[in-house]
C-alpha atoms as a PDB file:
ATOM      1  CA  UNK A   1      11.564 -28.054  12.492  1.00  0.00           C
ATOM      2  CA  UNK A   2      12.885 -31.346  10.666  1.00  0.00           C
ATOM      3  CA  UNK A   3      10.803 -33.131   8.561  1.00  0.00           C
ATOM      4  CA  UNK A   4      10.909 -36.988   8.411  1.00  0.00           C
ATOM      5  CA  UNK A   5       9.415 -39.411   5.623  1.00  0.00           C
ATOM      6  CA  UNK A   6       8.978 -42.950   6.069  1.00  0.00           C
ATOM      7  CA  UNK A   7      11.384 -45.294   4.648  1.00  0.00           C
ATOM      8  CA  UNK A   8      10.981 -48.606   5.656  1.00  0.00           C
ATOM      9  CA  UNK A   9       9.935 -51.048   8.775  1.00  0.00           C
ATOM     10  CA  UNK A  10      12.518 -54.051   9.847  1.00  0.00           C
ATOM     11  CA  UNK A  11      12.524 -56.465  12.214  1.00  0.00           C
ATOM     12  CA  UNK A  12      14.364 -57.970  15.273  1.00  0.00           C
ATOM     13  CA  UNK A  13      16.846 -60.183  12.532  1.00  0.00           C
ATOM     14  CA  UNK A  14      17.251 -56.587  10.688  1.00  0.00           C
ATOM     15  CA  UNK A  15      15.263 -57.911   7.639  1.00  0.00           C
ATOM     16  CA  UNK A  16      13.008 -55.092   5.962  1.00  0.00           C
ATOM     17  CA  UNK A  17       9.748 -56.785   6.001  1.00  0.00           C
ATOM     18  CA  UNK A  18       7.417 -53.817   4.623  1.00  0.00           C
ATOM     19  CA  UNK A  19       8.915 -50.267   2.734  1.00  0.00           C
ATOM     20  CA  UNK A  20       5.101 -48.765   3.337  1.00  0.00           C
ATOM     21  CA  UNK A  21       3.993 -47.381   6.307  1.00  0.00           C
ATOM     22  CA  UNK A  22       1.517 -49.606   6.746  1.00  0.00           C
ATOM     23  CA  UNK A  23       2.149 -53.214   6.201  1.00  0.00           C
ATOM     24  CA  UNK A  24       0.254 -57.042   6.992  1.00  0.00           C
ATOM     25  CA  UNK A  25       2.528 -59.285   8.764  1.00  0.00           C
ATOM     26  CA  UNK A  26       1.777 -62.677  10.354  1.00  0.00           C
ATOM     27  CA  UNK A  27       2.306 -62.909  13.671  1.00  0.00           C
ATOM     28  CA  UNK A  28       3.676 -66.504  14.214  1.00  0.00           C
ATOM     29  CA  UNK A  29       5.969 -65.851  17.075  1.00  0.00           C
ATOM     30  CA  UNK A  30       7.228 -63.055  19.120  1.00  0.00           C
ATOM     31  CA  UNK A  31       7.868 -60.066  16.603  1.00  0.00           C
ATOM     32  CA  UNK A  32       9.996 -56.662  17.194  1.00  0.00           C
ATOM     33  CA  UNK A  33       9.033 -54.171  14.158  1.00  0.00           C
ATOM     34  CA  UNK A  34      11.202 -50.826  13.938  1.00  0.00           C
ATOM     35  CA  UNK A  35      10.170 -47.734  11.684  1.00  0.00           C
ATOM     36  CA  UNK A  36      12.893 -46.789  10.006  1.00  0.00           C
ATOM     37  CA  UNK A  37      12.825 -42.675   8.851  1.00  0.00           C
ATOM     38  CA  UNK A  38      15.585 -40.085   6.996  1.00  0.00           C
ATOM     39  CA  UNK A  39      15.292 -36.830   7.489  1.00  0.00           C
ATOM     40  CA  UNK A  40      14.067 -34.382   4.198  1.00  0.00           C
ATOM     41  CA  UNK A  41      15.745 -31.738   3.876  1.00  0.00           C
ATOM     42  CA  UNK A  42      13.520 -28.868   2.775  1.00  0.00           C
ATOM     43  CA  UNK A  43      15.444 -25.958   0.467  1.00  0.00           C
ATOM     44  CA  UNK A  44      14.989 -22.894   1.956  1.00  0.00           C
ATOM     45  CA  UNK A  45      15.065 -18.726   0.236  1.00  0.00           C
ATOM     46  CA  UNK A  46      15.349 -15.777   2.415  1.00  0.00           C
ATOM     47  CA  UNK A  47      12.766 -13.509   2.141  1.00  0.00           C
ATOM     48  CA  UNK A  48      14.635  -9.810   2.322  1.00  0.00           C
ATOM     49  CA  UNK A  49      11.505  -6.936   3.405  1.00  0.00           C
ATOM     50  CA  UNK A  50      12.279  -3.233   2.841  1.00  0.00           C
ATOM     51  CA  UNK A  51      10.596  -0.187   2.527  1.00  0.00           C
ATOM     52  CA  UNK A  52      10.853   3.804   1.725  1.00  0.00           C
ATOM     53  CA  UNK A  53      10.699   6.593   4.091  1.00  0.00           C
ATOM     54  CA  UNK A  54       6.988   6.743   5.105  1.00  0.00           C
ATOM     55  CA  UNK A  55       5.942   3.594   6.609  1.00  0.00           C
ATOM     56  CA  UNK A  56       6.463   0.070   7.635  1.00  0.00           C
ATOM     57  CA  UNK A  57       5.467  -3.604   6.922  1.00  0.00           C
ATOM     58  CA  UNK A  58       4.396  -6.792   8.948  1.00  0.00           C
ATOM     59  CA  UNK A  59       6.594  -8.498   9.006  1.00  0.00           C
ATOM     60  CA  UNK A  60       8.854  -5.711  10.362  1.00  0.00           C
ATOM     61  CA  UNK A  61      11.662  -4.617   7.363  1.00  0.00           C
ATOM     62  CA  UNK A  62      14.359  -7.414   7.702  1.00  0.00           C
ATOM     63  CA  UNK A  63      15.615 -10.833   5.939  1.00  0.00           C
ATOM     64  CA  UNK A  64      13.568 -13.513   6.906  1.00  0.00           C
ATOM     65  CA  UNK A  65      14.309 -17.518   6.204  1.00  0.00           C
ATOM     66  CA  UNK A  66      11.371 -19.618   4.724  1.00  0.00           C
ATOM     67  CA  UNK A  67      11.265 -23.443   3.619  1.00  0.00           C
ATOM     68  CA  UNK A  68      10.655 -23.462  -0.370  1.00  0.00           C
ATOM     69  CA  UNK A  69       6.980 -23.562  -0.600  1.00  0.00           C
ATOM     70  CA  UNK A  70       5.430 -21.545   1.858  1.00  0.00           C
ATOM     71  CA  UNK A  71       3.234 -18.477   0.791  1.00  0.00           C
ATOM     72  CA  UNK A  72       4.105 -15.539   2.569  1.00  0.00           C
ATOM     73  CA  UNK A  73       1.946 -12.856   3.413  1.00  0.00           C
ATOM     74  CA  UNK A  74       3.574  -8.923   3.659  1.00  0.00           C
ATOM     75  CA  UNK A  75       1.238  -6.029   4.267  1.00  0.00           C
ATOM     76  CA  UNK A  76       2.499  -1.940   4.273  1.00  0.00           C
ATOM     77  CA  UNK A  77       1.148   0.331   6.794  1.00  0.00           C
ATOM     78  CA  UNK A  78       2.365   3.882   5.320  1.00  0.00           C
ATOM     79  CA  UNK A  79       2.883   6.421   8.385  1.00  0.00           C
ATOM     80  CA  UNK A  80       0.675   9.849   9.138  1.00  0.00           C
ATOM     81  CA  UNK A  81       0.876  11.979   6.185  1.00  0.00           C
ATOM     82  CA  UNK A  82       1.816   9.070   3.896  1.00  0.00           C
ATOM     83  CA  UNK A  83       0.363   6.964   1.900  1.00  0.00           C
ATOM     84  CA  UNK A  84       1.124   3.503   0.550  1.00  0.00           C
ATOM     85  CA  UNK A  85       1.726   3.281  -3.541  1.00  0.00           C
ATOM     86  CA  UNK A  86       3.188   0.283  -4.825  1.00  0.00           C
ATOM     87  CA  UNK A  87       5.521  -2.476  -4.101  1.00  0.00           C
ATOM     88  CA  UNK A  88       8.774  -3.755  -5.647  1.00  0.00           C
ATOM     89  CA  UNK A  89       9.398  -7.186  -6.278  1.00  0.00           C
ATOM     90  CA  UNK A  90      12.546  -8.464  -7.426  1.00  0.00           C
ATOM     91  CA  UNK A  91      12.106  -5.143  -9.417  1.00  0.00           C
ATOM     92  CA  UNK A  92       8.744  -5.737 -10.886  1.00  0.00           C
ATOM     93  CA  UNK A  93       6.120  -3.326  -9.692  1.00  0.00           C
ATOM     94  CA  UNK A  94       2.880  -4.939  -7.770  1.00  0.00           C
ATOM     95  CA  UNK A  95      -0.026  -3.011  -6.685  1.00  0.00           C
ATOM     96  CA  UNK A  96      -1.640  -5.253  -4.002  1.00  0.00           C
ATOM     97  CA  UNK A  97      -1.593  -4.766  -0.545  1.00  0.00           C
ATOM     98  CA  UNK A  98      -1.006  -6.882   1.144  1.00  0.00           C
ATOM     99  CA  UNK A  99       1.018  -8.960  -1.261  1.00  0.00           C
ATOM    100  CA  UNK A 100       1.459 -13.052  -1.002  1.00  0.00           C
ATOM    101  CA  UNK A 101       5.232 -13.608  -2.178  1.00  0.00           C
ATOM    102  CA  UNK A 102       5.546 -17.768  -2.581  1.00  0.00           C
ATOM    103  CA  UNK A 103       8.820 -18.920  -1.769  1.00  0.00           C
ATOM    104  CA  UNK A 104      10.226 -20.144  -4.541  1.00  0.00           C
ATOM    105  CA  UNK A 105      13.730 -18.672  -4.369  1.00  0.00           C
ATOM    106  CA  UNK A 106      15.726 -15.851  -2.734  1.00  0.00           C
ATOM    107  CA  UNK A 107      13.180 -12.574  -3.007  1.00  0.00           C
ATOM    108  CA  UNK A 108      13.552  -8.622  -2.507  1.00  0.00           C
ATOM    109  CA  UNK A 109      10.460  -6.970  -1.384  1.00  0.00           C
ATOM    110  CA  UNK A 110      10.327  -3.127  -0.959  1.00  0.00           C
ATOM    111  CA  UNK A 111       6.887  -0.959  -0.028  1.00  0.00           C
ATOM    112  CA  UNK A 112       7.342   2.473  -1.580  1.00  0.00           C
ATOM    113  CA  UNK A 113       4.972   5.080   0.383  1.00  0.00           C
ATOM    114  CA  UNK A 114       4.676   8.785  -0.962  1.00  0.00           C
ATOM    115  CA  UNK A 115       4.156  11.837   0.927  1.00  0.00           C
ATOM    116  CA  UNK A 116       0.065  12.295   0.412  1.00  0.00           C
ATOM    117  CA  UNK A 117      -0.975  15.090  -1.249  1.00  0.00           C
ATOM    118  CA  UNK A 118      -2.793  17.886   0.509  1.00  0.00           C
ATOM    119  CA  UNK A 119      -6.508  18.033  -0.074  1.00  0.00           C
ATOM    120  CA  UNK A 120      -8.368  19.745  -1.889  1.00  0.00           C
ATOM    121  CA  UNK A 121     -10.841  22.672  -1.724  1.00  0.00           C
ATOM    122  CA  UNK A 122     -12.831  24.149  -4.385  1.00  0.00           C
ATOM    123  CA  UNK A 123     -13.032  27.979  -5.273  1.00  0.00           C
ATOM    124  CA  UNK A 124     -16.481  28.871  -6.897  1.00  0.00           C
ATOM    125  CA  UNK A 125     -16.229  32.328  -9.169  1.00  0.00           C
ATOM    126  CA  UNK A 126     -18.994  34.113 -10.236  1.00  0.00           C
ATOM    127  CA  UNK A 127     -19.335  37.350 -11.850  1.00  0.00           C
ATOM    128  CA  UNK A 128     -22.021  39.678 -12.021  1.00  0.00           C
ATOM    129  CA  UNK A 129     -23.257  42.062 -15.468  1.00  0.00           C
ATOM    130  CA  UNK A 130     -21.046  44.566 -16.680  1.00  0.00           C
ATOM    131  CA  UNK A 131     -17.445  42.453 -16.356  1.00  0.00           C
ATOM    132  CA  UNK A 132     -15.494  39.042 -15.505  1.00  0.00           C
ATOM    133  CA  UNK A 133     -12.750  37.785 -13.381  1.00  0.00           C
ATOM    134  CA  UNK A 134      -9.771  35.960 -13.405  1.00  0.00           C
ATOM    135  CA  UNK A 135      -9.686  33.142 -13.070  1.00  0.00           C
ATOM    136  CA  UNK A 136     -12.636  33.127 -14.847  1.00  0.00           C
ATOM    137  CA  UNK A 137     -16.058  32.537 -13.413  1.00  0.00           C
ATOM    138  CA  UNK A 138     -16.662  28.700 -12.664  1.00  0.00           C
ATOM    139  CA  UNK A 139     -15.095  25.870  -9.996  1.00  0.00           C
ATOM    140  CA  UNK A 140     -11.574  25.650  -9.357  1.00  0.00           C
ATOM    141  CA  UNK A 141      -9.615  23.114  -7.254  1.00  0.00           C
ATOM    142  CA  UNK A 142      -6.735  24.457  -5.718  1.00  0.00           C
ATOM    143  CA  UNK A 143      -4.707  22.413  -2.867  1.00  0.00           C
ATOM    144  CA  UNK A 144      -5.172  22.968   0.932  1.00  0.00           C
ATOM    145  CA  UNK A 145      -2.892  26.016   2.059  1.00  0.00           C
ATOM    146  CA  UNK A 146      -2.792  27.547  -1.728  1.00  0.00           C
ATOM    147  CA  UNK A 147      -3.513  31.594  -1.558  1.00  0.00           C
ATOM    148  CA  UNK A 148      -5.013  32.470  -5.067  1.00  0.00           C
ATOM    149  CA  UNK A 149      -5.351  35.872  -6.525  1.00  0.00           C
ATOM    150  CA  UNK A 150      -8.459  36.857  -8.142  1.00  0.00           C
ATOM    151  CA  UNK A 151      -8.917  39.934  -9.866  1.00  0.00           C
ATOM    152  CA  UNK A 152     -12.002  41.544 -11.257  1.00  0.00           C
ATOM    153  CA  UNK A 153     -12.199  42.683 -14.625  1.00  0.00           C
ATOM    154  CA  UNK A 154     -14.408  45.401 -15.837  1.00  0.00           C
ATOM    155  CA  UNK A 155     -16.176  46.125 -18.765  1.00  0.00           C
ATOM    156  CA  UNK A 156     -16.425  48.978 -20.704  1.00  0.00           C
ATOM    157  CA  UNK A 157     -18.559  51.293 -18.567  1.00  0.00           C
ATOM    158  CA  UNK A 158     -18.631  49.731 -15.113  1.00  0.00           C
ATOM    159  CA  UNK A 159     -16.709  50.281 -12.175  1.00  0.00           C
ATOM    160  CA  UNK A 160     -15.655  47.435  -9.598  1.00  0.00           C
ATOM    161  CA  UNK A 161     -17.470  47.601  -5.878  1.00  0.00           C
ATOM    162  CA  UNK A 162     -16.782  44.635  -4.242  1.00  0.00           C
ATOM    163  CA  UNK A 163     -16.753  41.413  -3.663  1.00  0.00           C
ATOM    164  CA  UNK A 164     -19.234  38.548  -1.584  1.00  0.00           C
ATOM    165  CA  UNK A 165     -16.739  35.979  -0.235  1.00  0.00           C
ATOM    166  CA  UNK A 166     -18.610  33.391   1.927  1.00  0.00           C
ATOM    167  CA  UNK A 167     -20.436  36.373   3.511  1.00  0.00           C
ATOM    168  CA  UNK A 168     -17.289  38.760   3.937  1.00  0.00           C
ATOM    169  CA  UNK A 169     -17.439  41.823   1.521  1.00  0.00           C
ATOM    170  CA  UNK A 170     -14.063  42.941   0.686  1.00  0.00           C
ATOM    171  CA  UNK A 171     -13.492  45.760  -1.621  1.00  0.00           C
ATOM    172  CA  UNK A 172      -9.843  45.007  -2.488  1.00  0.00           C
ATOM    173  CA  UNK A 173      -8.955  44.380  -6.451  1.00  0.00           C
ATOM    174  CA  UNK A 174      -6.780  42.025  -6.468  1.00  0.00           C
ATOM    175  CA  UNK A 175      -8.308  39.993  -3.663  1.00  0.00           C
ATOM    176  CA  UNK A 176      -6.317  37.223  -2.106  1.00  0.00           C
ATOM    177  CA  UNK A 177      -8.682  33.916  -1.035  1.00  0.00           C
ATOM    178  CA  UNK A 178      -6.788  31.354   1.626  1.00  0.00           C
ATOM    179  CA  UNK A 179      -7.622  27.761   0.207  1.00  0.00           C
ATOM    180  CA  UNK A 180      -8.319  26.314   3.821  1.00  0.00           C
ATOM    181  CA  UNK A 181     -11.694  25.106   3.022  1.00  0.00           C
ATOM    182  CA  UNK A 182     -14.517  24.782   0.198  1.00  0.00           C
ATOM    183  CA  UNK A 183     -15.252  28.415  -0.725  1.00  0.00           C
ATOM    184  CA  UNK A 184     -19.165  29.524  -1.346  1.00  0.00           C
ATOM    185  CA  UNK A 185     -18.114  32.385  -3.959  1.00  0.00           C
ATOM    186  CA  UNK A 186     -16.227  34.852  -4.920  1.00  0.00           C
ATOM    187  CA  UNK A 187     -18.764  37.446  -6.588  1.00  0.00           C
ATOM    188  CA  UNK A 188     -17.634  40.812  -8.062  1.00  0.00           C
ATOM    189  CA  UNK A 189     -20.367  43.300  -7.995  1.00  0.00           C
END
């Protein structure tokens, strides 16, 4: 949309009788006033939106023309099983989201959304007297899906029975525990 400023006002001889919008003028006779106005031409930078695999932005990924000036508002949706981690612009790394890029000359914006990391589940290992495990007794976070191995290790003396996993009892050495949710214990005895 063109923008206009004011220039001056002239009458019906042509004279320029005022050059501010608003003026005093006698009125002795018939008068015709004219505003007189020039078009400003406002610079304009293209605003050019991209982003990774993963996701998408509002506005939609595209080059996008914006009078010098105006403050520009970008936001990154990342996709299912993405999330959102930083953006680029004009190769300097911004954190924000959503990000306000003024228009101040030609920009390149890119969202960059990673593949988000399984969760994860927490393997409690105890061990009873007479031996130990590995891995050793305590809490251990292993990502959703991971099978871990955990083998009982006896002392001196002692012979492995079993073991109490979240009520089962298997009596395997090696056993093999499915990281699919937060496990109660793994328990030699």
């Amino acid at each position: 949309m063109p923008r206009y400023r004011f220039v001056e006002w002239k009458d019906e001889t042509g004279a320029v009788v005022g050059t501010t919008p608003a003026i005093t003028l006698l009125i002795d006779r018939d008068r015709t006033l004219t505003a007189h106005y020039e078009e400003v031409v406002v610079p304009t930078h293209t605003l050019t939106i991209s982003a990774t695999v993963g996701g998408t932005t509002s506005p939609a990924p595209g080059s996008y023309v914006h009078d010098e000036g105006t403050v520009v508002r970008v936001t990154a949706y990342p996709g299912s099983g993405y999330l959102f981690d930083h953006w680029v612009l004009d190769g300097v790394t911004r954190t924000e989201n959503p990000i306000d890029v003024v228009m101040d000359r030609n920009h390149a914006l890119r969202a960059v959304f990673e593949v988000m990391p399984p969760p994860e589940h927490i393997l409690t290992i105890t061990s009873t007297a007479g031996g130990t495990t590995y891995p050793p007794p305590g809490a251990h976070s292993y990502p959703e899906g991971t099978t871990v191995t955990v083998t009982a290790i006896t002392d001196a003396g002692y012979l492995f029975d079993h073991w109490e996993l979240d009520g089962a009892v298997p009596t395997e050495n090696p056993v093999n525990v499915l990281m699919d949710r937060v496990m109660a214990g793994v328990v030699p005895t």
